[in-house]
C-alpha atoms as a PDB file:
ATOM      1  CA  UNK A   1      75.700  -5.497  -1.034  1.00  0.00           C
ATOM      2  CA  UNK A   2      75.825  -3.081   2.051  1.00  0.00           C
ATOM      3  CA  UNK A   3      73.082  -4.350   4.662  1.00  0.00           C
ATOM      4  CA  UNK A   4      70.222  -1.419   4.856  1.00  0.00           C
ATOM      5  CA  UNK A   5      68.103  -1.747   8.493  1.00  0.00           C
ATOM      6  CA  UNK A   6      64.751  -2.133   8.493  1.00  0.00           C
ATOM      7  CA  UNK A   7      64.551   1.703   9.595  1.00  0.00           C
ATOM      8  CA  UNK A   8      66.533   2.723   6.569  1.00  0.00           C
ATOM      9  CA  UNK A   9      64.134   0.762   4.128  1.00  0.00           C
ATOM     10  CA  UNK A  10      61.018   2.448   5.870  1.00  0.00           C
ATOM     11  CA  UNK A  11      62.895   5.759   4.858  1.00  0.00           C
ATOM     12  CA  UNK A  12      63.322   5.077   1.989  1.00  0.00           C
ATOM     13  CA  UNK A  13      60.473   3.942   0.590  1.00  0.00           C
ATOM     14  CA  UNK A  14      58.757   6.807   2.650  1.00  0.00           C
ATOM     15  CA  UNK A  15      60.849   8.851   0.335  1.00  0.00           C
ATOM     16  CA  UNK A  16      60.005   7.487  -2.714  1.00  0.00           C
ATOM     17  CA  UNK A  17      56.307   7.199  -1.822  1.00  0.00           C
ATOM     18  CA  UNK A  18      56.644  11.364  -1.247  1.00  0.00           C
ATOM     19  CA  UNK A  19      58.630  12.163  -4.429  1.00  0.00           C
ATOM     20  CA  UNK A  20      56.024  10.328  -6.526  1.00  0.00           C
ATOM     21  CA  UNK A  21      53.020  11.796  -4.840  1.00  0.00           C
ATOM     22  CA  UNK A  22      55.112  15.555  -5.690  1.00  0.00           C
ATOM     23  CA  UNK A  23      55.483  14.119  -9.024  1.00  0.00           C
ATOM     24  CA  UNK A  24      52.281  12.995  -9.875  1.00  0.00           C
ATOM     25  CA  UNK A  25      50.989  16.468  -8.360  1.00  0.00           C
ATOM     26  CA  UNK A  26      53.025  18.544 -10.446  1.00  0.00           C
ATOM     27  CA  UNK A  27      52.102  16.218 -13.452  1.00  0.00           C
ATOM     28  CA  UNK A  28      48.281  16.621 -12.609  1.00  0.00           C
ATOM     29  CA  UNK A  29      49.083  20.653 -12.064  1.00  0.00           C
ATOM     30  CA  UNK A  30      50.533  21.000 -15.613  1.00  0.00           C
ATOM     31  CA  UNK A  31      47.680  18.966 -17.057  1.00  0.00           C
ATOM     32  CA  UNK A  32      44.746  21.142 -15.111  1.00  0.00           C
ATOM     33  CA  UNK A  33      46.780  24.761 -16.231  1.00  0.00           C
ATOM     34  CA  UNK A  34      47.302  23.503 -19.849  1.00  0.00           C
ATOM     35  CA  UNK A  35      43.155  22.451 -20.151  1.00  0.00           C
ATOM     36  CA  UNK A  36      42.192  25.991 -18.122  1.00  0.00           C
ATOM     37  CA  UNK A  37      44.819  28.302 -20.196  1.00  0.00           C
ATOM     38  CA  UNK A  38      43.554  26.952 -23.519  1.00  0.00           C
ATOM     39  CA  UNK A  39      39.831  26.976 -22.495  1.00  0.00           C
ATOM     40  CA  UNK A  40      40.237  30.564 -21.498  1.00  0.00           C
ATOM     41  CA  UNK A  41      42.343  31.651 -24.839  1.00  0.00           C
ATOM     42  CA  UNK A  42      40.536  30.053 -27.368  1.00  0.00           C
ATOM     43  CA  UNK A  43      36.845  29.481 -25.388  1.00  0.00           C
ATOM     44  CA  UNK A  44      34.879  26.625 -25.836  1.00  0.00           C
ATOM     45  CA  UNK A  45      35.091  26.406 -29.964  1.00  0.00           C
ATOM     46  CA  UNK A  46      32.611  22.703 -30.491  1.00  0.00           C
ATOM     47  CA  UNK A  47      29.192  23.001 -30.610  1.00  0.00           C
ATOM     48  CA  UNK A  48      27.113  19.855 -30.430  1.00  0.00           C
ATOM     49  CA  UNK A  49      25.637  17.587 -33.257  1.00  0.00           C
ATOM     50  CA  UNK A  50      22.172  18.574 -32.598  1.00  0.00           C
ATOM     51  CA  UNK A  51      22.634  22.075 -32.331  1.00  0.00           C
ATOM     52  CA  UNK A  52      24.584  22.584 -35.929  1.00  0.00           C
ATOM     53  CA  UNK A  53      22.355  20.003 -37.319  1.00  0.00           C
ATOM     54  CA  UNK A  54      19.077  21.940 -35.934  1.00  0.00           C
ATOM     55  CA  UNK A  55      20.790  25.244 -37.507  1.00  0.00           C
ATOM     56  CA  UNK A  56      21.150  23.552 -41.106  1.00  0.00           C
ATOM     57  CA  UNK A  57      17.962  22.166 -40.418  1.00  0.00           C
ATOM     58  CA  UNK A  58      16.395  25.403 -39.886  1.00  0.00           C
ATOM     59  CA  UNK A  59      18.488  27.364 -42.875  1.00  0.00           C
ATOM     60  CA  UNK A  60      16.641  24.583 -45.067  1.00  0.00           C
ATOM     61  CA  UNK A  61      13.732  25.107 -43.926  1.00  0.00           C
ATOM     62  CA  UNK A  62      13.687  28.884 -44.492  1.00  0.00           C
ATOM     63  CA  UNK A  63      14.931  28.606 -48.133  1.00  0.00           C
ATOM     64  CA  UNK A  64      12.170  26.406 -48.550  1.00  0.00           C
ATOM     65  CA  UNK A  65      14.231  23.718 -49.287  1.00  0.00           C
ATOM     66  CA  UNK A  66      12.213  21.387 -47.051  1.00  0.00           C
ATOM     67  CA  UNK A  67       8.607  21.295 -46.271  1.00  0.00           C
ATOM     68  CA  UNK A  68       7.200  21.789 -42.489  1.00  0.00           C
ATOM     69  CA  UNK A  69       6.717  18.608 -41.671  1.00  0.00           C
ATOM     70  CA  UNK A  70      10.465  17.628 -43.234  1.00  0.00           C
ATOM     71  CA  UNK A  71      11.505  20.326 -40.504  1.00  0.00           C
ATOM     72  CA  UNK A  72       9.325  18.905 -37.581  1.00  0.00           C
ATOM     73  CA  UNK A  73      10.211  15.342 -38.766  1.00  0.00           C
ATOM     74  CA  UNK A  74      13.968  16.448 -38.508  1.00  0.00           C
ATOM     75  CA  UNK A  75      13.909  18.231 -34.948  1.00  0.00           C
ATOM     76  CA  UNK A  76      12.143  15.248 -33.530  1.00  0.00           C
ATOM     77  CA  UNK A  77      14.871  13.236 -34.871  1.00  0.00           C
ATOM     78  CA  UNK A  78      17.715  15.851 -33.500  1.00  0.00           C
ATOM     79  CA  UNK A  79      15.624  15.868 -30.349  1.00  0.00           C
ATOM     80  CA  UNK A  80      15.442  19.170 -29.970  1.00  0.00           C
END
């Protein structure tokens, strides 16, 4: 095995220390573009438990499936 000088190892790793940091960059990069590109194409699709539970809750209530204080009983429990 070839002897490497100290100088040569500080190189070196100084190298490798520089190509991961461009790697880890460009794997970040990719990862921020993908989320950003898809939020922006497809927008932001989920809605939250509460809200489609308060919106069933609600169609209930005006079909008279469930009384008033069913309703209030249920947004106090959706917190809303």
């Amino acid at each position: 095995m070839p002897q490497v000088s100290p100088g040569e190892l500080v190189l070196v790793i100084a190298y490798l220390v520089v190509a991961l940091g461009i790697f880890l960059a460009i794997v970040l990069g990719l990862f921020v573009g993908i989320r950003w590109l898809t939020r922006t194409l497809f927008g932001p699709r989920r809605r939250l438990a509460s809200e489609l539970g308060l919106e069933v809750l609600e169609g209930r209530r005006l079909r008279g499936e469930i009384s008033d204080a069913e309703y209030s009983e249920g947004r106090r429990i959706l917190g809303a």
